[in-house]
N, C-alpha and C. Protein backbone atom coordinates (compact mmCIF):
# COMPACT_ATOMS: atom_id res chain seq x y z
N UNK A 1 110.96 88.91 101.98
CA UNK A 1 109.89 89.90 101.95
C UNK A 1 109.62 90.28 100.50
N UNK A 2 108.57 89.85 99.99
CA UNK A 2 108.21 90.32 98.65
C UNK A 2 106.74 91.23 98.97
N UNK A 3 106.44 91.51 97.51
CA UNK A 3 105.15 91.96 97.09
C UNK A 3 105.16 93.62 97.78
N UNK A 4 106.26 94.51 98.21
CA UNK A 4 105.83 95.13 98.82
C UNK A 4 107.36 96.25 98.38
N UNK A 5 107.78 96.06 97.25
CA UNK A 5 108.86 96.85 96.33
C UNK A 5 109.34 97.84 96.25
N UNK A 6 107.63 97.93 95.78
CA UNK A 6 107.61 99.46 94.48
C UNK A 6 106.21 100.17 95.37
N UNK A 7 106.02 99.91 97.01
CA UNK A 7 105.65 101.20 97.72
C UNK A 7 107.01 101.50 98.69
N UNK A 8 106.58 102.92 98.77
CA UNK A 8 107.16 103.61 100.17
C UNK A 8 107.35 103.29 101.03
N UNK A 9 108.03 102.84 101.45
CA UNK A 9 108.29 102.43 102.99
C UNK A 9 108.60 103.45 103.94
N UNK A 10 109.52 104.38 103.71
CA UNK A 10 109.82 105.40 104.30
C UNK A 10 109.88 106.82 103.60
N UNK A 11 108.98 107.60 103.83
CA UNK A 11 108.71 109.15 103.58
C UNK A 11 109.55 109.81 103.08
N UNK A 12 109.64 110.73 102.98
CA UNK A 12 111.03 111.73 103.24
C UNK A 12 110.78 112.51 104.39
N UNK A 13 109.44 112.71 104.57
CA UNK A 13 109.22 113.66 105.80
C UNK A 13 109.95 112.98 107.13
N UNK A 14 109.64 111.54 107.21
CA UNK A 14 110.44 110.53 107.78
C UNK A 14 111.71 110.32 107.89
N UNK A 15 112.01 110.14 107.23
CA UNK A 15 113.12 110.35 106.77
C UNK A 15 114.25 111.36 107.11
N UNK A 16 113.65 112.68 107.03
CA UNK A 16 114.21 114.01 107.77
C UNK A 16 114.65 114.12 108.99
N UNK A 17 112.84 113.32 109.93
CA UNK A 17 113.35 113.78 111.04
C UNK A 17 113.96 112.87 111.63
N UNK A 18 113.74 111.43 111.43
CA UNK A 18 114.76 110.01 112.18
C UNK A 18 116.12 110.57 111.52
N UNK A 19 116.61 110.12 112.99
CA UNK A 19 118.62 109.73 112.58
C UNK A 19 118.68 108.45 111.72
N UNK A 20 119.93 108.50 111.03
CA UNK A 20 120.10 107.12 110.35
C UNK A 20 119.62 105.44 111.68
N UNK A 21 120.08 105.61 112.44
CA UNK A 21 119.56 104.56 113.25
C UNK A 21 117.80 103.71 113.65
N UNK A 22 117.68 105.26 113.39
CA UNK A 22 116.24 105.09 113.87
C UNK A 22 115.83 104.65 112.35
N UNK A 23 116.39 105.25 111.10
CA UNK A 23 115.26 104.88 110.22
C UNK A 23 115.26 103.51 109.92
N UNK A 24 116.47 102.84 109.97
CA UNK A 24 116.66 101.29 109.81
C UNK A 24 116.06 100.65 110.79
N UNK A 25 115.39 101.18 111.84
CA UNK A 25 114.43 100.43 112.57
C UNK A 25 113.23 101.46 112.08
N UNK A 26 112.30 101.86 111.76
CA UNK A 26 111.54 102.49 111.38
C UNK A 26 110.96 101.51 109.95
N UNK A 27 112.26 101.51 109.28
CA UNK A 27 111.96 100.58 108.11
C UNK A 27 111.48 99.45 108.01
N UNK A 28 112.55 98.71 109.34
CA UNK A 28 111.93 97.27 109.69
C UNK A 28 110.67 97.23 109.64
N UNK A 29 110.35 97.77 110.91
CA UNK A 29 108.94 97.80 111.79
C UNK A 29 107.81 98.43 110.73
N UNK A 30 108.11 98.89 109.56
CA UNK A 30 107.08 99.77 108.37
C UNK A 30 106.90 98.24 107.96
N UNK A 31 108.56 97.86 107.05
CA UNK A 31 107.82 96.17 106.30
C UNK A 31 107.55 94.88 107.11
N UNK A 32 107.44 94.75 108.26
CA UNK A 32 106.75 93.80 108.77
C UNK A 32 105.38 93.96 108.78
N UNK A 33 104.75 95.11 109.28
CA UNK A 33 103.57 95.86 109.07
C UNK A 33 102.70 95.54 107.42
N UNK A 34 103.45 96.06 106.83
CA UNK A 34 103.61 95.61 105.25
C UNK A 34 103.20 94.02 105.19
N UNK A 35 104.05 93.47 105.49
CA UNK A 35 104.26 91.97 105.05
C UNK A 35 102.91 91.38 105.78
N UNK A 36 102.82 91.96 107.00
CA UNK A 36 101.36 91.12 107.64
C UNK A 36 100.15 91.45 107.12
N UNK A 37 100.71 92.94 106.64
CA UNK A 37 98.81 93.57 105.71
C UNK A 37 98.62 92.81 104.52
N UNK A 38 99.24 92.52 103.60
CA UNK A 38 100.07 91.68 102.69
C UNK A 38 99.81 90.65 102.78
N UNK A 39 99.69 89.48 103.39
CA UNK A 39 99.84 87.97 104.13
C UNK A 39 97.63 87.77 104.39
N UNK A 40 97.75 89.11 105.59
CA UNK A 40 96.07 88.71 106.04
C UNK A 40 95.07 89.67 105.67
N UNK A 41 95.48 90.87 105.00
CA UNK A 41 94.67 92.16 104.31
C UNK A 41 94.25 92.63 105.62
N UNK A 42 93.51 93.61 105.81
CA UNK A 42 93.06 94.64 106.41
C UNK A 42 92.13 94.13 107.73
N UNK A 43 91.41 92.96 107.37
CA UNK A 43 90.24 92.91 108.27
C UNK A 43 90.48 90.66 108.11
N UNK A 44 91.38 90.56 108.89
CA UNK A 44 92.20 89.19 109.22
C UNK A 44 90.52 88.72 109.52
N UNK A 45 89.89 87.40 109.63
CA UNK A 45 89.04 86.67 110.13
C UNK A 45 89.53 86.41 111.40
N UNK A 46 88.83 86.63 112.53
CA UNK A 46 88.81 86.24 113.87
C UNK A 46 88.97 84.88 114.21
N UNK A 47 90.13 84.32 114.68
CA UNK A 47 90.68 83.09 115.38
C UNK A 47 89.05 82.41 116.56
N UNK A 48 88.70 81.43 115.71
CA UNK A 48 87.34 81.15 116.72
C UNK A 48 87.86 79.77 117.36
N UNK A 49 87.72 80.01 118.95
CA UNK A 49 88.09 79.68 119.79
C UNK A 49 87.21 78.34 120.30
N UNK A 50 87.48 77.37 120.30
CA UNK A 50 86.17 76.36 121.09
C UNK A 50 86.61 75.89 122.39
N UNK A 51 85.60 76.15 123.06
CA UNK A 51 85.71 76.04 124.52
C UNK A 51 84.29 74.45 124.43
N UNK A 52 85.37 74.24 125.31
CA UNK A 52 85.34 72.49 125.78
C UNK A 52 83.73 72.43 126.35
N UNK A 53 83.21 71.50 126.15
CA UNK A 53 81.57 71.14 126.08
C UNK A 53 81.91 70.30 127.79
N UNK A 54 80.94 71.34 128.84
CA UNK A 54 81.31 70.60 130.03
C UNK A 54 79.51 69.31 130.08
């Protein structure tokens, strides 16, 4: 997981209220989020589908 360092991943407000458990899944689930915004930006191009010529 690069490119995604030197932002925030987790709050402090966050931080506060998750238990240690939760934030290590909190974290995950923040940089995957990350990594896919990252990878396809904001507004991904729509997967165009071709349907078979009857």
């Amino acid at each position: 997981m690069t490119g995604f360092e030197d932002l925030s991943v987790l709050t402090e407000a966050s931080a506060a209220y998750l238990n240690p458990r939760q934030r290590l899944d909190y974290k995950a689930e923040r940089e995957d989020c990350l990594e896919w915004l990252l990878t396809f930006g904001k507004d991904p191009q729509p997967v165009c589908l071709v349907k078979d010529e009857e």
